[in-house]
C-alpha atoms as a PDB file:
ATOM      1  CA  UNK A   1      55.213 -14.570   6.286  1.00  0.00           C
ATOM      2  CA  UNK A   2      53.684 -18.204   6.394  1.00  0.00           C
ATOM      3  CA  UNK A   3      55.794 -21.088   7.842  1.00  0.00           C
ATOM      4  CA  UNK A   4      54.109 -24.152   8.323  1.00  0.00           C
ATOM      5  CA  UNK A   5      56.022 -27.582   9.138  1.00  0.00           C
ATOM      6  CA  UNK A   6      54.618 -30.753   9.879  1.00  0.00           C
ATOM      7  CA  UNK A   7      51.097 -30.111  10.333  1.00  0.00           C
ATOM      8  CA  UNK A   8      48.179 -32.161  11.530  1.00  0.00           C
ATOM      9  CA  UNK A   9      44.436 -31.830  12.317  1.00  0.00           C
ATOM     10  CA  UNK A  10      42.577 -34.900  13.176  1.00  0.00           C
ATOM     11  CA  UNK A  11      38.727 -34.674  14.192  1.00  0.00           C
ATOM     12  CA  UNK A  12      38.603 -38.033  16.205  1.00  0.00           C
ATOM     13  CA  UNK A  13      39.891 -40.844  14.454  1.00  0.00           C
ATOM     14  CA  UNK A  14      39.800 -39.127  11.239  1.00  0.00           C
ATOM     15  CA  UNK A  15      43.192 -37.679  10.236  1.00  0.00           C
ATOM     16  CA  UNK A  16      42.642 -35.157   7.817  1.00  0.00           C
ATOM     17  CA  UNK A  17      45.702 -33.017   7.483  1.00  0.00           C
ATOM     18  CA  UNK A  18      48.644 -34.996   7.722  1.00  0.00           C
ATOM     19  CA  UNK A  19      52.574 -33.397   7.759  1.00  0.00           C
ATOM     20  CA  UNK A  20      51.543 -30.150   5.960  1.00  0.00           C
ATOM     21  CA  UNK A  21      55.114 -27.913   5.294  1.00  0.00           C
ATOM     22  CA  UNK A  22      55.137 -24.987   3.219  1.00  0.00           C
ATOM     23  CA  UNK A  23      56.144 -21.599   3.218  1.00  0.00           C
ATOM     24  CA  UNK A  24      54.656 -18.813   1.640  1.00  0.00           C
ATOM     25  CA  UNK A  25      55.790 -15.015   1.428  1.00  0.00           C
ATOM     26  CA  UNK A  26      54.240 -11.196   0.893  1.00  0.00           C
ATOM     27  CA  UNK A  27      53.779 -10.444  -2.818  1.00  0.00           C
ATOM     28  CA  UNK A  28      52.533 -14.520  -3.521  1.00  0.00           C
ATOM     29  CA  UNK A  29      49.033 -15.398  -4.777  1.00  0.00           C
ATOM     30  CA  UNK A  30      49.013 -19.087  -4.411  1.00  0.00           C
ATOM     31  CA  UNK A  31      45.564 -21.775  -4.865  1.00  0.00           C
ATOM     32  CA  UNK A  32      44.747 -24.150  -2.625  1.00  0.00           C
ATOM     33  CA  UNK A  33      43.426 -27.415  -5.142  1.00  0.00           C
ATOM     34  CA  UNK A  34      42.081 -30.294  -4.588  1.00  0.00           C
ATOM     35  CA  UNK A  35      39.158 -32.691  -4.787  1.00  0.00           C
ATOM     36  CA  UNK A  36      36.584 -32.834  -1.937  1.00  0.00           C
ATOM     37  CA  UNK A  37      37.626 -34.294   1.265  1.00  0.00           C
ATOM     38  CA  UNK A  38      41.126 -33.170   0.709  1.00  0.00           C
ATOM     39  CA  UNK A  39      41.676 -31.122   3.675  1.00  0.00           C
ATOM     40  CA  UNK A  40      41.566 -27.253   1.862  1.00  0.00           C
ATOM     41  CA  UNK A  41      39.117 -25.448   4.499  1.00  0.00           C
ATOM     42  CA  UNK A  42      40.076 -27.417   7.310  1.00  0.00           C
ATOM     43  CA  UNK A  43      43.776 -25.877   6.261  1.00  0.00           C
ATOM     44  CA  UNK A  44      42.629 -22.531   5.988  1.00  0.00           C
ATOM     45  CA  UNK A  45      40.540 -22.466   9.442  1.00  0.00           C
ATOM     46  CA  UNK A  46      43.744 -23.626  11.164  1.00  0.00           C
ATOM     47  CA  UNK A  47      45.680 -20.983   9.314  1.00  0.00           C
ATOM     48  CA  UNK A  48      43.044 -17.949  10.058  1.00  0.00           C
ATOM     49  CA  UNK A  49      42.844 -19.324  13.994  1.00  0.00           C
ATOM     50  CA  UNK A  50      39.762 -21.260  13.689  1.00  0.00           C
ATOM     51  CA  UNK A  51      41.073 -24.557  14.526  1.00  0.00           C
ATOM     52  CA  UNK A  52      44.082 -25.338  16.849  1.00  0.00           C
ATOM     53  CA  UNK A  53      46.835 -28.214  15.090  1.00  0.00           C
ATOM     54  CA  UNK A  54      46.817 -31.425  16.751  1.00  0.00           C
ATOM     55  CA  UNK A  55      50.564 -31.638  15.952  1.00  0.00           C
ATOM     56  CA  UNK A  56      53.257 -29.355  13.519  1.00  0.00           C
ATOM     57  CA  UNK A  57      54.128 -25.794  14.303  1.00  0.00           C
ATOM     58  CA  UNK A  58      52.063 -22.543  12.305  1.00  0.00           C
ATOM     59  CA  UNK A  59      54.403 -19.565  12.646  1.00  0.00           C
ATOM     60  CA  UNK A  60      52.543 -16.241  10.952  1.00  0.00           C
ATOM     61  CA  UNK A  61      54.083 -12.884  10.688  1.00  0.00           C
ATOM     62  CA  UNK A  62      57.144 -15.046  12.763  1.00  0.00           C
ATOM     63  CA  UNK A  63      54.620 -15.572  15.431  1.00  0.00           C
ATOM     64  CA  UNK A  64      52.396 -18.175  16.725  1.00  0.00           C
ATOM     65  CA  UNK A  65      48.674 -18.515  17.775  1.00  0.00           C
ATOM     66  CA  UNK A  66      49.119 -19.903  20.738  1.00  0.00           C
ATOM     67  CA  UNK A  67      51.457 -16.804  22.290  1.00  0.00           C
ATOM     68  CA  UNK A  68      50.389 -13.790  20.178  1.00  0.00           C
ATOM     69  CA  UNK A  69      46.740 -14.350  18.815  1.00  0.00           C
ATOM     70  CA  UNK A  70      45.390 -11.062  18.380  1.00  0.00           C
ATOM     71  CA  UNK A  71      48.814  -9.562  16.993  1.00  0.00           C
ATOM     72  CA  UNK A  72      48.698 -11.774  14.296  1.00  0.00           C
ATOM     73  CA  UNK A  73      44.390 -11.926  13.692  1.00  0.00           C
ATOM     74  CA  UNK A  74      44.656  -8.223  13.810  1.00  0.00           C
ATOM     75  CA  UNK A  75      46.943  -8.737  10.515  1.00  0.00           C
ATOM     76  CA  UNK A  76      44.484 -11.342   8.527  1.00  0.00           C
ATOM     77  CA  UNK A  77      41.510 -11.003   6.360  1.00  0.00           C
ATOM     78  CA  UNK A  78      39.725 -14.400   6.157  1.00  0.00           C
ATOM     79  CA  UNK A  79      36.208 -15.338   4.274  1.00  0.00           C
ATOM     80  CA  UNK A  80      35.152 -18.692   5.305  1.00  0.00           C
ATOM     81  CA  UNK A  81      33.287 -20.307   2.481  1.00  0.00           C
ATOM     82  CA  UNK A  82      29.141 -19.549   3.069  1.00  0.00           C
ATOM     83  CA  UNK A  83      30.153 -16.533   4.210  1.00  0.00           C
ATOM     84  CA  UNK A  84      28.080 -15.317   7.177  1.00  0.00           C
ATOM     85  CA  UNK A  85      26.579 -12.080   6.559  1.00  0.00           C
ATOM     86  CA  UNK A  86      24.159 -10.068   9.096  1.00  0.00           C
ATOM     87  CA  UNK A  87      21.544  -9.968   6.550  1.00  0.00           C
ATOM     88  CA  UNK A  88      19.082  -7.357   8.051  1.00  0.00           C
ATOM     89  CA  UNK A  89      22.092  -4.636   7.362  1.00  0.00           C
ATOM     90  CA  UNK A  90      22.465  -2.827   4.520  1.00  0.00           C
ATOM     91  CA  UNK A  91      25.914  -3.365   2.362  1.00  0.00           C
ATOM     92  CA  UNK A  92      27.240   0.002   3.961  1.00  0.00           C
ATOM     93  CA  UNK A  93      26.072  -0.599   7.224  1.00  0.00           C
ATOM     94  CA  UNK A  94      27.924  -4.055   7.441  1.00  0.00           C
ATOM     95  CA  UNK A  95      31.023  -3.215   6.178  1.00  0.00           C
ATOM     96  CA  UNK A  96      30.711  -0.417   9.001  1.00  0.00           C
ATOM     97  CA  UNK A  97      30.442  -2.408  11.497  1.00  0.00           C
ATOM     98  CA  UNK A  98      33.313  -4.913  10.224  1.00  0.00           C
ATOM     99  CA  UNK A  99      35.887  -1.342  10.172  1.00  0.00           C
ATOM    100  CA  UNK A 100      34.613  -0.915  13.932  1.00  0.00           C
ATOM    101  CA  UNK A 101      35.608  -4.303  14.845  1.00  0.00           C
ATOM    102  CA  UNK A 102      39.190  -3.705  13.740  1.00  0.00           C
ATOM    103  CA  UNK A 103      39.064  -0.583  15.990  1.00  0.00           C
ATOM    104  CA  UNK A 104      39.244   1.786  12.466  1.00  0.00           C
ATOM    105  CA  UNK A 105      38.834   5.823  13.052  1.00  0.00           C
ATOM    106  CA  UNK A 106      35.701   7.107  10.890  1.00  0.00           C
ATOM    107  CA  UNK A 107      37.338   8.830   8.160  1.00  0.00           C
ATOM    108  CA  UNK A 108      39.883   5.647   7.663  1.00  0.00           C
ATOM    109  CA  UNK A 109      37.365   3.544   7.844  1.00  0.00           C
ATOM    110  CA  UNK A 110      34.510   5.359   5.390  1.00  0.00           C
ATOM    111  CA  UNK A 111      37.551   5.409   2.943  1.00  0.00           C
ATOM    112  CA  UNK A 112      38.415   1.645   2.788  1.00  0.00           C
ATOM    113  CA  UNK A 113      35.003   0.957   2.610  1.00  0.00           C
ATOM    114  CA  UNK A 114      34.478   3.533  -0.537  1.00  0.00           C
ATOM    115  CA  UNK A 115      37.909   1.988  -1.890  1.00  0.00           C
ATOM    116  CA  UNK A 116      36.867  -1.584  -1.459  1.00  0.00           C
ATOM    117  CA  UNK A 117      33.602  -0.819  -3.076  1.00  0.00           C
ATOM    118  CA  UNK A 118      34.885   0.517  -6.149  1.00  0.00           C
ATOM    119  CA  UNK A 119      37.341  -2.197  -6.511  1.00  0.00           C
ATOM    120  CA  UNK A 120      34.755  -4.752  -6.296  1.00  0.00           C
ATOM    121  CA  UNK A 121      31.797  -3.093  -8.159  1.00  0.00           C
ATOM    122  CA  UNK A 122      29.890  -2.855  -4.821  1.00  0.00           C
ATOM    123  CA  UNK A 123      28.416   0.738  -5.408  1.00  0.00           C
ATOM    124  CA  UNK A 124      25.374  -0.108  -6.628  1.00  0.00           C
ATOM    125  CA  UNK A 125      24.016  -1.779  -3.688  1.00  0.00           C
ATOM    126  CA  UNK A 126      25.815  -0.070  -0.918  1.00  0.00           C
ATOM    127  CA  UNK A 127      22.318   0.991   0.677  1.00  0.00           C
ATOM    128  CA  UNK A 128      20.541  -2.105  -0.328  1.00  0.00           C
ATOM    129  CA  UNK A 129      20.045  -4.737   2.508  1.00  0.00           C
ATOM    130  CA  UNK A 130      22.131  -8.255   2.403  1.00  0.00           C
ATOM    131  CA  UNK A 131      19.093  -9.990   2.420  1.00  0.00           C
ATOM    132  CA  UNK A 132      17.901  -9.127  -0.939  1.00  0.00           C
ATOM    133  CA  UNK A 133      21.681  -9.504  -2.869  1.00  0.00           C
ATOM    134  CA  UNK A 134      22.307 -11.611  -5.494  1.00  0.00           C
ATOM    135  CA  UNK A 135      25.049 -14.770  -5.105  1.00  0.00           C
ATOM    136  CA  UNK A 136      27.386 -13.175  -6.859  1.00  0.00           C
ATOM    137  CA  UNK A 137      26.826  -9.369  -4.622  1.00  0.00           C
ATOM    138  CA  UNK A 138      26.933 -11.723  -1.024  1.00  0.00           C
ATOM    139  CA  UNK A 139      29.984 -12.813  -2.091  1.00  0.00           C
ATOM    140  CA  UNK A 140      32.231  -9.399  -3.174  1.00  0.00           C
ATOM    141  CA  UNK A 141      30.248  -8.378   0.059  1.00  0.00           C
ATOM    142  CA  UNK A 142      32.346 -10.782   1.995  1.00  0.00           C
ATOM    143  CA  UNK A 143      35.370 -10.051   0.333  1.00  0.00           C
ATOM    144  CA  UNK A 144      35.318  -6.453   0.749  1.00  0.00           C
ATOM    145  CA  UNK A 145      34.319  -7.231   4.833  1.00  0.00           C
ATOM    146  CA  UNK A 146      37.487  -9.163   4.570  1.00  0.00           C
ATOM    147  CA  UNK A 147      39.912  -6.404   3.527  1.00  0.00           C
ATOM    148  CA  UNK A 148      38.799  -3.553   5.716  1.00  0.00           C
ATOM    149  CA  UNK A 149      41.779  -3.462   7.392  1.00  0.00           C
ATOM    150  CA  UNK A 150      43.713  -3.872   4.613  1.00  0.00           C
ATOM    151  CA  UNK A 151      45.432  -7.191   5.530  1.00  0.00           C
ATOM    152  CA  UNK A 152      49.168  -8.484   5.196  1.00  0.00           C
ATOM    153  CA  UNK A 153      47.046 -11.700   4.641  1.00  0.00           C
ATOM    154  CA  UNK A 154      44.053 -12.337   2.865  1.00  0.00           C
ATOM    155  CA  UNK A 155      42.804 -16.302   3.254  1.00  0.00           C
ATOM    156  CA  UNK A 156      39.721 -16.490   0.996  1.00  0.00           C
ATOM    157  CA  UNK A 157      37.893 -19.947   0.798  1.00  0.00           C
ATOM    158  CA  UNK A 158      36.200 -20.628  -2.157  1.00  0.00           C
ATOM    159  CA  UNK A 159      35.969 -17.053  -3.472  1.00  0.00           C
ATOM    160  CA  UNK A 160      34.432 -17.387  -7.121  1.00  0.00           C
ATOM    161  CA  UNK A 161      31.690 -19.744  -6.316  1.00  0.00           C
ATOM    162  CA  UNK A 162      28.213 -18.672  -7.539  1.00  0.00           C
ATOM    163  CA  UNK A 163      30.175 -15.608  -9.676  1.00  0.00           C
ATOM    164  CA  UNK A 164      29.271 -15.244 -13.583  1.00  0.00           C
ATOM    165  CA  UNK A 165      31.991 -14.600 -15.539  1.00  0.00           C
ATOM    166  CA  UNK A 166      32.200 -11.033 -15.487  1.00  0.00           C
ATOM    167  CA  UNK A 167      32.010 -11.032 -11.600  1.00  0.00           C
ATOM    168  CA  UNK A 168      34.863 -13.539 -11.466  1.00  0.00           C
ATOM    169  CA  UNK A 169      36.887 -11.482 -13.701  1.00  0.00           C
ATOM    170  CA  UNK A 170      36.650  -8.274 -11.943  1.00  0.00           C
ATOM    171  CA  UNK A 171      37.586 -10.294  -8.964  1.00  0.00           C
ATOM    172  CA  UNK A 172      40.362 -11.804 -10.084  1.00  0.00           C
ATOM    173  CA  UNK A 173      42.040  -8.624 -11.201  1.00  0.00           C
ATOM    174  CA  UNK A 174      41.531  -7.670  -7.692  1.00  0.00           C
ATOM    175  CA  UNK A 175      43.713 -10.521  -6.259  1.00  0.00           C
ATOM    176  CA  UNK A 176      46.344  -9.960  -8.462  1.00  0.00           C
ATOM    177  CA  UNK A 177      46.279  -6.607  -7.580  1.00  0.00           C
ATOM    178  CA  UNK A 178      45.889  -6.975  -3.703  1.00  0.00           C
ATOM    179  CA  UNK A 179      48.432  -9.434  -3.797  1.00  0.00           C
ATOM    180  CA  UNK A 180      51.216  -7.541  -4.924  1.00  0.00           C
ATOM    181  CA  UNK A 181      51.612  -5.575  -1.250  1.00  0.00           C
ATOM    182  CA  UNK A 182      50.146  -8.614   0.671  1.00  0.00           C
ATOM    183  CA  UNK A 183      50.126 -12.576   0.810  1.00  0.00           C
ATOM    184  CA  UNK A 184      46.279 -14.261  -0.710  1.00  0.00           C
ATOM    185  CA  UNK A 185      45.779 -17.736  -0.303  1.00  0.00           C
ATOM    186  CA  UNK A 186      42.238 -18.697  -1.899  1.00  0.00           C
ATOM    187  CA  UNK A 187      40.573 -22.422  -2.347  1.00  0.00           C
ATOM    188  CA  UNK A 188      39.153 -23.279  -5.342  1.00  0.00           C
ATOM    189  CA  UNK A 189      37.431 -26.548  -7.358  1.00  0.00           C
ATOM    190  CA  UNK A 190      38.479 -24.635 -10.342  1.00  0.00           C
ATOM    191  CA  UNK A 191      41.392 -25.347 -12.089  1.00  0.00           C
ATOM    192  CA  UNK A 192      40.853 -22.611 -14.849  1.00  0.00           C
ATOM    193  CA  UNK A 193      41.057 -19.968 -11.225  1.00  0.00           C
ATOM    194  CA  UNK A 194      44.688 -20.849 -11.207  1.00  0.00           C
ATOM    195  CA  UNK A 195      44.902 -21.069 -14.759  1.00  0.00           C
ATOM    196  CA  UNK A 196      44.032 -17.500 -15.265  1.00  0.00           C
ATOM    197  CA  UNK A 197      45.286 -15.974 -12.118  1.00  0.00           C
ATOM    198  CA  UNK A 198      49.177 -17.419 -13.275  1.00  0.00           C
ATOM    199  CA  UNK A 199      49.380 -18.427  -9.438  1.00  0.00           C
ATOM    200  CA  UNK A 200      51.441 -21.020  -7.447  1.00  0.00           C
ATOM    201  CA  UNK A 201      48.848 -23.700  -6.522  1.00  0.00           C
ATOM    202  CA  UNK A 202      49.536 -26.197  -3.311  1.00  0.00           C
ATOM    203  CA  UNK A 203      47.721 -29.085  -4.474  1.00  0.00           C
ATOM    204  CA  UNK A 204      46.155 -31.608  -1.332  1.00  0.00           C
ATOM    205  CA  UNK A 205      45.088 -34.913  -1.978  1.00  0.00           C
ATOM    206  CA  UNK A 206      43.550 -37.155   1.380  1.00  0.00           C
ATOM    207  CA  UNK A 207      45.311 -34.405   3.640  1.00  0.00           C
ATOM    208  CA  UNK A 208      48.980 -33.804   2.246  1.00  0.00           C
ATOM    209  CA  UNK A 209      50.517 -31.566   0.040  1.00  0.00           C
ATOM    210  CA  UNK A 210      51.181 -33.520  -3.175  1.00  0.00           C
ATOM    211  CA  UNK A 211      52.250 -30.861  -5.274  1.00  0.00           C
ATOM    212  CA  UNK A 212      53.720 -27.675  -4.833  1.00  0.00           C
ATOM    213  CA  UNK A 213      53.781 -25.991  -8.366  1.00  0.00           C
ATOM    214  CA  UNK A 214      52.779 -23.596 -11.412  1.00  0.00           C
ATOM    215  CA  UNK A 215      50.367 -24.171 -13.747  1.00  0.00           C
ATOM    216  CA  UNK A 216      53.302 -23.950 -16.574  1.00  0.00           C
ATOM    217  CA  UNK A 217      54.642 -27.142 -13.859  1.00  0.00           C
ATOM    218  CA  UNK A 218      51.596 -28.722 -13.909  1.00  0.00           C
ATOM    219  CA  UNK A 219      50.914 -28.869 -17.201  1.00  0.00           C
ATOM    220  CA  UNK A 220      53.856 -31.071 -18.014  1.00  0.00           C
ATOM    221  CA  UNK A 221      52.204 -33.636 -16.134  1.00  0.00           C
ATOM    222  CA  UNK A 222      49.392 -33.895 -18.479  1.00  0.00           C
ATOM    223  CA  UNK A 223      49.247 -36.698 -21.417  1.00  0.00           C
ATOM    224  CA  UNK A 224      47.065 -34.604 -23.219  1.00  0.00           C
ATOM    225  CA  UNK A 225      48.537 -30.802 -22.677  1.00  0.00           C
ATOM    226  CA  UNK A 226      45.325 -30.053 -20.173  1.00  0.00           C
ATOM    227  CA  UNK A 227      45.672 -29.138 -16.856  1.00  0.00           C
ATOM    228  CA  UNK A 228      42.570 -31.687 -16.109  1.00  0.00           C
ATOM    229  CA  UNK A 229      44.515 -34.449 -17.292  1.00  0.00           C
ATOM    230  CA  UNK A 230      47.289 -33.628 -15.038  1.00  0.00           C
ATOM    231  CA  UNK A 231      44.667 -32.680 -11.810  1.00  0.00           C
ATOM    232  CA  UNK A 232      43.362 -36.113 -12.703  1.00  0.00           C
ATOM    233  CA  UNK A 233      46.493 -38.075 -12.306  1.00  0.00           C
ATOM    234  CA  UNK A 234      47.781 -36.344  -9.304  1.00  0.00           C
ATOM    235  CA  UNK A 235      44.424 -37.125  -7.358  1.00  0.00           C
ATOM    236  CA  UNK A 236      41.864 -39.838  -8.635  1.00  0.00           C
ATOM    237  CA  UNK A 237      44.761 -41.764  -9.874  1.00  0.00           C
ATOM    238  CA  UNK A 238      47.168 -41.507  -6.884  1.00  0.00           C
ATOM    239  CA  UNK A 239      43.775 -42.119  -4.396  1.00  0.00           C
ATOM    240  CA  UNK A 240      42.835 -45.105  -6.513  1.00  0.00           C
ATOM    241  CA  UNK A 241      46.247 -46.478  -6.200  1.00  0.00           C
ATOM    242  CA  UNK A 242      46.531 -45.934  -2.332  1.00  0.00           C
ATOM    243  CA  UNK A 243      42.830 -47.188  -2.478  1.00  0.00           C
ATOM    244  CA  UNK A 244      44.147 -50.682  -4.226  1.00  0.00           C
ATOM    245  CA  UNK A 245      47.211 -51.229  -1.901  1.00  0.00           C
ATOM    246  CA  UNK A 246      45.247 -50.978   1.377  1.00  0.00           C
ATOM    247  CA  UNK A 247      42.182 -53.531  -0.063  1.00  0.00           C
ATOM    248  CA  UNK A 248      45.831 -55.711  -0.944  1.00  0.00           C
ATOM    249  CA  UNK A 249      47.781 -55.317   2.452  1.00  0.00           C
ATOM    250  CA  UNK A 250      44.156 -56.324   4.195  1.00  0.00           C
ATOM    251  CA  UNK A 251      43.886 -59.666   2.889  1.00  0.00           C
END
């Protein structure tokens, strides 16, 4: 569904992904990890069709932005982190207007929004304008705009953030759920989000891909049985060692 091989965005003299290559498949729900600065949104906007590669090849669906754009957008859900929401609409009226964009007939489209509403709790506040939701209501909001048209992929970036734990829960069953007919790729600072979800996490550190794993795999990397042990050494340690021999090769 996803190939990607040998990917890289630069914005000027900044590289900041660098030989990306992985493949991912339909039924997969795999985390995208890392610290700040790694490269995880700019990855996902040049994987929705927000951002062009400066080198590599992106082949979706076996096709390619560059020759068949809309057949594959018409296939994607995407959320950008800060999701942008028309806030003068009312939860209904938004999700509406989304369905229209994807070209959806009424009835098809008044029944994915009812559907995507129940799955996400978003009954309550289908009438109530954007502007006055709650973090945690913005967000399922965004989600649910996301999978109107019921996506073969769903690219969510930081999906959880500003969710209690109840909200994040009845999330989560929703992506395991959703992603057993479709391929989700979400970002996340949180380790325990791949932790609970039991996904395959892509883990980027300074714009590559330095592991490609399970959290079961991960967690024999850790000296003290905790995935943060084994997050740590895979990032602060490896980019305080690359840190060290660059301040060595300069003198």
């Amino acid at each position: 569904m996803i190939k990607v091989q040998g990917l890289v965005k630069n914005y000027g003299q900044h590289k900041v992904l660098k030989n990306i290559t992985f493949d991912a498949q339909k039924g997969e729900l795999i985390t995208l990890l890392g610290p700040n600065g790694a490269g995880k949104t700019t990855l996902m906007r040049v994987l929705s069709g927000n951002l062009s590669p400066d080198a590599g090849n992106v082949e979706i669906f076996g096709k390619t932005y560059d020759k068949q754009r809309l057949d594959i957008l018409k296939h994607i859900g995407y959320m950008p982190e800060n999701t942008p929401l028309y806030k003068e609409f009312t939860v209904f009226e938004y999700l509406y207007f989304v369905g229209q964009m994807f070209y959806l007939k009424r009835k098809k489209l008044q029944r994915a929004i009812a559907q995507a509403a129940y799955d996400l709790k978003l009954i309550p506040v289908l009438k109530q304008k954007i502007s006055t939701l709650s973090k945690g209501y913005l967000q399922r909001t965004g989600i649910a705009a996301a999978v109107m048209h019921n996506p073969q992929l769903l690219i969510l970036d930081e999906p959880t953030e500003g969710l209690d734990p109840n909200q994040k829960t009845i999330l989560r069953r929703y992506l395991r759920k959703y992603a057993q007919n479709a391929l989700v790729l979400i970002s996340t600072h949180l380790l325990e989000e791949a932790e609970v979800l039991n996904s395959r996490m892509l883990i980027l550190v300074d714009g590559k891909i330095c592991q490609d794993t399970t959290v079961d795999q991960l967690r024999t990397l850790s000296r003290d049985g905790t995935l943060a042990d084994a997050f740590y050494r895979l990032t602060m340690e490896n980019i305080n060692q690359e840190a060290d021999n660059n301040v060595v090769s300069s003198l």
